[in-house]
N, C-alpha and C. Protein backbone atom coordinates (compact mmCIF):
# COMPACT_ATOMS: atom_id res chain seq x y z
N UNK A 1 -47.71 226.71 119.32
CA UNK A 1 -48.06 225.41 119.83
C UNK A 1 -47.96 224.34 118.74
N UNK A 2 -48.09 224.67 117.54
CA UNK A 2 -48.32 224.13 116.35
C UNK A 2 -46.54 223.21 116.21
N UNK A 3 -45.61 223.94 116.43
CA UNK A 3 -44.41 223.65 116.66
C UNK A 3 -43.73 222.31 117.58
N UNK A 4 -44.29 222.75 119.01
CA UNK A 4 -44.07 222.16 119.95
C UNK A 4 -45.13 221.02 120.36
N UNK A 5 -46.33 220.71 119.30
CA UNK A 5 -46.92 219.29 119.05
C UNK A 5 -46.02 218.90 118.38
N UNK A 6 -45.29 219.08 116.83
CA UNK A 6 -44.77 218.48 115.81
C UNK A 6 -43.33 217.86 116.66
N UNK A 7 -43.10 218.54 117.79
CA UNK A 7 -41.10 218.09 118.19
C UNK A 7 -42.33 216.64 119.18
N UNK A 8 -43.10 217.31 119.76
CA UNK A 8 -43.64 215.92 121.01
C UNK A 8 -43.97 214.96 119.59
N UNK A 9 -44.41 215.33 118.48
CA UNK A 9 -44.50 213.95 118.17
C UNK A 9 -43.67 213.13 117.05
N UNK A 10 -42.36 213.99 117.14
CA UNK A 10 -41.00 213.44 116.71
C UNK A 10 -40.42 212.75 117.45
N UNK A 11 -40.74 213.12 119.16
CA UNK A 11 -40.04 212.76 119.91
C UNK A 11 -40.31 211.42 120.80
N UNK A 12 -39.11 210.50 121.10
CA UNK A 12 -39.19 209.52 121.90
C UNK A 12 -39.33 210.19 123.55
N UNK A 13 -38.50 210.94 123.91
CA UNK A 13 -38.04 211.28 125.13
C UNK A 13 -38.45 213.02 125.08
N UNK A 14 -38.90 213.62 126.43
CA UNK A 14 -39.12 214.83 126.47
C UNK A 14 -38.19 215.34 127.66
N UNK A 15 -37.30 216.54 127.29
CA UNK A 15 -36.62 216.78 128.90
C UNK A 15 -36.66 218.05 128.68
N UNK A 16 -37.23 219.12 129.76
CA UNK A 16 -37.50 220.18 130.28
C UNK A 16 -37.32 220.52 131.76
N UNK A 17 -36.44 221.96 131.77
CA UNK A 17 -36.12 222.26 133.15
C UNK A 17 -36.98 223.68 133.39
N UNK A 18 -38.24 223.77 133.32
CA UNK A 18 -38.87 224.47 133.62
C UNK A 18 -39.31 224.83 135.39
N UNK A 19 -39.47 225.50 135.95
CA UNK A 19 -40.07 226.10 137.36
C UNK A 19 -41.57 225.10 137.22
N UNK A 20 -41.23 224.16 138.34
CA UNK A 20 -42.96 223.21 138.54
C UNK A 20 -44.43 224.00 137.95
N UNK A 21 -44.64 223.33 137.32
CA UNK A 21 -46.15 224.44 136.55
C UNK A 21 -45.81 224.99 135.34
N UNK A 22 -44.78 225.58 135.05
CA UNK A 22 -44.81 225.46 133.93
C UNK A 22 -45.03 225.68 132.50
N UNK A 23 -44.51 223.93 132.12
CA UNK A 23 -44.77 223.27 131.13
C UNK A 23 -46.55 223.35 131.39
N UNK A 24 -46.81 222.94 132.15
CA UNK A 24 -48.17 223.03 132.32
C UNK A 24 -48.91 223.73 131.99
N UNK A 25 -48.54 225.28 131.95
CA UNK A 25 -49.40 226.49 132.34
C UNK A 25 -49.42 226.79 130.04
N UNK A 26 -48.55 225.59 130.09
CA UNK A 26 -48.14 225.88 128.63
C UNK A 26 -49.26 224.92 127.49
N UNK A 27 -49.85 224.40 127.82
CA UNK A 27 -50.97 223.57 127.84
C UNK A 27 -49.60 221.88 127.63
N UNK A 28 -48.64 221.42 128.01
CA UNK A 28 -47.98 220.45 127.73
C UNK A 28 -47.62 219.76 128.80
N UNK A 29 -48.78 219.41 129.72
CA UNK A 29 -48.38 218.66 131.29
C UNK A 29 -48.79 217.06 130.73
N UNK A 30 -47.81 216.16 131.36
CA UNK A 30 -48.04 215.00 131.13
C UNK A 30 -49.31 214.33 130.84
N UNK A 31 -50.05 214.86 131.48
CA UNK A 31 -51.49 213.89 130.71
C UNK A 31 -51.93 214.31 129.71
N UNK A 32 -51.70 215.55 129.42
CA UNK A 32 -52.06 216.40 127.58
C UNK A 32 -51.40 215.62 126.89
N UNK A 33 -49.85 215.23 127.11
CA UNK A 33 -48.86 214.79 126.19
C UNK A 33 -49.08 213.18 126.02
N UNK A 34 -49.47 212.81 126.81
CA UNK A 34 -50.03 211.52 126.97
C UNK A 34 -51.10 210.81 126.36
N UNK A 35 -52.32 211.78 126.82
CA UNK A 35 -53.68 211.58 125.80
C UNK A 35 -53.18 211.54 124.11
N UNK A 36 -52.17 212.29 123.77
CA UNK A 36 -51.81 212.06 122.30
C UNK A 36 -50.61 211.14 121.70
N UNK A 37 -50.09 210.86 122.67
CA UNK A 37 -48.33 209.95 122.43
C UNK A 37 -47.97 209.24 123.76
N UNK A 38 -49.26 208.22 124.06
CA UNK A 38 -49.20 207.68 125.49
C UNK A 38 -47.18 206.77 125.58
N UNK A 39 -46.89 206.93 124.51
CA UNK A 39 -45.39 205.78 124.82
C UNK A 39 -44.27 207.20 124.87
N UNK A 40 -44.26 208.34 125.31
CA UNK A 40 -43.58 208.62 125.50
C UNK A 40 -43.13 209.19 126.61
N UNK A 41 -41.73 209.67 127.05
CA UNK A 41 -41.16 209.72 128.22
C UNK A 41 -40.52 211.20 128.57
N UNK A 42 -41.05 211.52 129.72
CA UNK A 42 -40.61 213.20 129.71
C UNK A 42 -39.69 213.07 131.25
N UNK A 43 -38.73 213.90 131.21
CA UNK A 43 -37.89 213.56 132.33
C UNK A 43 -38.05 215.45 133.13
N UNK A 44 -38.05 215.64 133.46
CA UNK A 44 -38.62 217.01 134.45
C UNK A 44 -37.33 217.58 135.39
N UNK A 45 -37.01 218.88 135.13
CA UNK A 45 -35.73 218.96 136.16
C UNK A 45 -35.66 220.32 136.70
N UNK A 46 -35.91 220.71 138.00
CA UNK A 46 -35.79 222.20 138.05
C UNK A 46 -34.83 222.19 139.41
N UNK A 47 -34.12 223.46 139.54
CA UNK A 47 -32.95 223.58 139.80
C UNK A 47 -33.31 224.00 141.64
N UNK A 48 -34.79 224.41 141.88
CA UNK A 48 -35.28 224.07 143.67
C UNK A 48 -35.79 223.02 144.09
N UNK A 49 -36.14 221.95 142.79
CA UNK A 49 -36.72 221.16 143.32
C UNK A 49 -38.38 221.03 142.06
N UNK A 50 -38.91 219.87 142.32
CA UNK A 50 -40.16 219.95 142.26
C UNK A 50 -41.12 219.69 142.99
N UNK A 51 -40.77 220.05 144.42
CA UNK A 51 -41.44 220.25 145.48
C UNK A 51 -41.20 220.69 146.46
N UNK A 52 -41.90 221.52 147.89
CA UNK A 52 -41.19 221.88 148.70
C UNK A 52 -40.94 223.04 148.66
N UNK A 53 -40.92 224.22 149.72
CA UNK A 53 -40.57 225.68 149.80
C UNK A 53 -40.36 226.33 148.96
N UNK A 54 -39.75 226.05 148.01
CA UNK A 54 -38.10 226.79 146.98
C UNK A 54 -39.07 226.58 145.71
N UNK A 55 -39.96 225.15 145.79
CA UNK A 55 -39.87 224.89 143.98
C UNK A 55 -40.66 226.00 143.04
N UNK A 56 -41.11 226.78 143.22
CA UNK A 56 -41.56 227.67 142.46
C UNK A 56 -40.77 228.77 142.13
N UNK A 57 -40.06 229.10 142.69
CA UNK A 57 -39.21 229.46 142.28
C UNK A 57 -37.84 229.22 141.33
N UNK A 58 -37.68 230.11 140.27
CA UNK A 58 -37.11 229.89 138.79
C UNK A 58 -35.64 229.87 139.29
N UNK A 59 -34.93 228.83 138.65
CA UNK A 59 -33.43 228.51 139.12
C UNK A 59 -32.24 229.02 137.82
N UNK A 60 -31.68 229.64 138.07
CA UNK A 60 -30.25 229.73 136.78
C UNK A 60 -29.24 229.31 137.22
N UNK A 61 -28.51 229.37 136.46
CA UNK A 61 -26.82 228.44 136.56
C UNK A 61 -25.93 229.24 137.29
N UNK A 62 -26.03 230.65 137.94
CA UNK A 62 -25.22 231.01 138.52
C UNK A 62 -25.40 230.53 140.42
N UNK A 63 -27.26 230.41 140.65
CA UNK A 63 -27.45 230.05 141.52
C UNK A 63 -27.39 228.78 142.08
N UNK A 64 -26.73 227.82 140.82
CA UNK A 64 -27.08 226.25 141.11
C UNK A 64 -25.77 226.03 141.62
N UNK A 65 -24.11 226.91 140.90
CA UNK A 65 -23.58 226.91 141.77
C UNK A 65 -23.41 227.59 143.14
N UNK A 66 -23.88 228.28 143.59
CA UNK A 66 -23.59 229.33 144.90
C UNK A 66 -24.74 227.81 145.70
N UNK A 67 -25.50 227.40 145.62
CA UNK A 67 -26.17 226.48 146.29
C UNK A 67 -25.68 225.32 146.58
N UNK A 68 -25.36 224.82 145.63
CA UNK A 68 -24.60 223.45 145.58
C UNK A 68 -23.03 223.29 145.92
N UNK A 69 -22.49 224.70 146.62
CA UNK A 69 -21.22 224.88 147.23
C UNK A 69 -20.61 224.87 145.94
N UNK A 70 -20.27 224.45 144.81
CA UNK A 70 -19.17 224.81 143.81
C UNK A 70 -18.80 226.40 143.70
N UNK A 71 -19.47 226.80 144.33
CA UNK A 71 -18.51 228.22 143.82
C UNK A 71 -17.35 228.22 145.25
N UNK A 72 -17.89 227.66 146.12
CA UNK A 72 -17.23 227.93 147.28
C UNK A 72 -15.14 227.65 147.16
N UNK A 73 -15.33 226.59 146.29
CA UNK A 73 -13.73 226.38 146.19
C UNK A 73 -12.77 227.95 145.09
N UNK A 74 -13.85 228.59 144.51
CA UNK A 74 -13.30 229.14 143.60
C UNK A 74 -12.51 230.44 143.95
N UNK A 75 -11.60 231.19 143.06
CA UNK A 75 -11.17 232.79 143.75
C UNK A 75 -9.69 232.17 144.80
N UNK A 76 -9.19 233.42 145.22
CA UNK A 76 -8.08 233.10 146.04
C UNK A 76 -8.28 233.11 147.55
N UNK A 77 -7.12 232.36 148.76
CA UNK A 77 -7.35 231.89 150.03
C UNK A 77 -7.75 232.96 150.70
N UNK A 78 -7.11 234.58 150.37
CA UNK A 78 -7.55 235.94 150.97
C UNK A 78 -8.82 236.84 151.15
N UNK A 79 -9.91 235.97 149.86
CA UNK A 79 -10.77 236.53 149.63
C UNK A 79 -11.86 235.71 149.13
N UNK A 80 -13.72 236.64 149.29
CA UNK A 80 -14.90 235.54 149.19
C UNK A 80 -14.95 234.73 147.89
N UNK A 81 -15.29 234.08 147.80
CA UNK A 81 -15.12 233.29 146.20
C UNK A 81 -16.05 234.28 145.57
N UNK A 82 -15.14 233.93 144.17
CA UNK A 82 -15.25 234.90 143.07
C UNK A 82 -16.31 234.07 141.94
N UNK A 83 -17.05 232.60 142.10
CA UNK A 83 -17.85 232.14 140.79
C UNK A 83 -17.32 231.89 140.35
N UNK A 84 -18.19 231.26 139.31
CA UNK A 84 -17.85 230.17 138.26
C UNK A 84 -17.46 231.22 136.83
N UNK A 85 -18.11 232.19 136.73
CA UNK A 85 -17.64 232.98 135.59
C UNK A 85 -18.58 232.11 134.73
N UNK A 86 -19.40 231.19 134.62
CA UNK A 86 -20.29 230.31 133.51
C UNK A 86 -21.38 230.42 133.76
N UNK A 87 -22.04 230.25 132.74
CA UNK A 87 -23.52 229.82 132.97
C UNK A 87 -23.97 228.61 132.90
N UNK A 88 -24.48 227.80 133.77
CA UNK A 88 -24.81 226.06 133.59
C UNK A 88 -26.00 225.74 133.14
N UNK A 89 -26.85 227.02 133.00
CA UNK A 89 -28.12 226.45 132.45
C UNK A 89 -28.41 226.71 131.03
């Protein structure tokens, strides 16, 4: 933790794609980070959402394409698409 105070208070901007909760569960939810470095800005991104059915559930880059249809163009006209072959996260 000792670490990850010293980057929050290097830092202007915070961006984390953690599963909703979290950063939280990590003791680093916006009002912790706040009470100590009220001018800074954390941008939040998870790959179901941060709300709604899905969001607790943990997202990777193979599933962001199969969801978001990009895998769908991939592979040849005879057969199911074959992926991205990458990882996006």
């Amino acid at each position: 933790m000792d670490i990850a105070w010293d980057l929050v208070y290097r830092a202007d901007v915070i961006m984390e794609s953690f599963s909703p909760g979290a950063i939280g569960a990590m003791g680093l939810d916006l009002d912790t980070i706040r009470a100590r470095k009220p001018e800074i800005v954390i941008a939040s991104s998870s790959l179901m959402g941060q709300t709604g059915p899905l969001a607790k559930l943990a997202g990777f880059g193979t599933m962001a394409g199969a969801i978001s249809g990009f895998v769908h163009p991939t592979g040849w006209p005879d057969r199911a698409p074959c992926g991205l072959k990458a990882y996006t996260d």
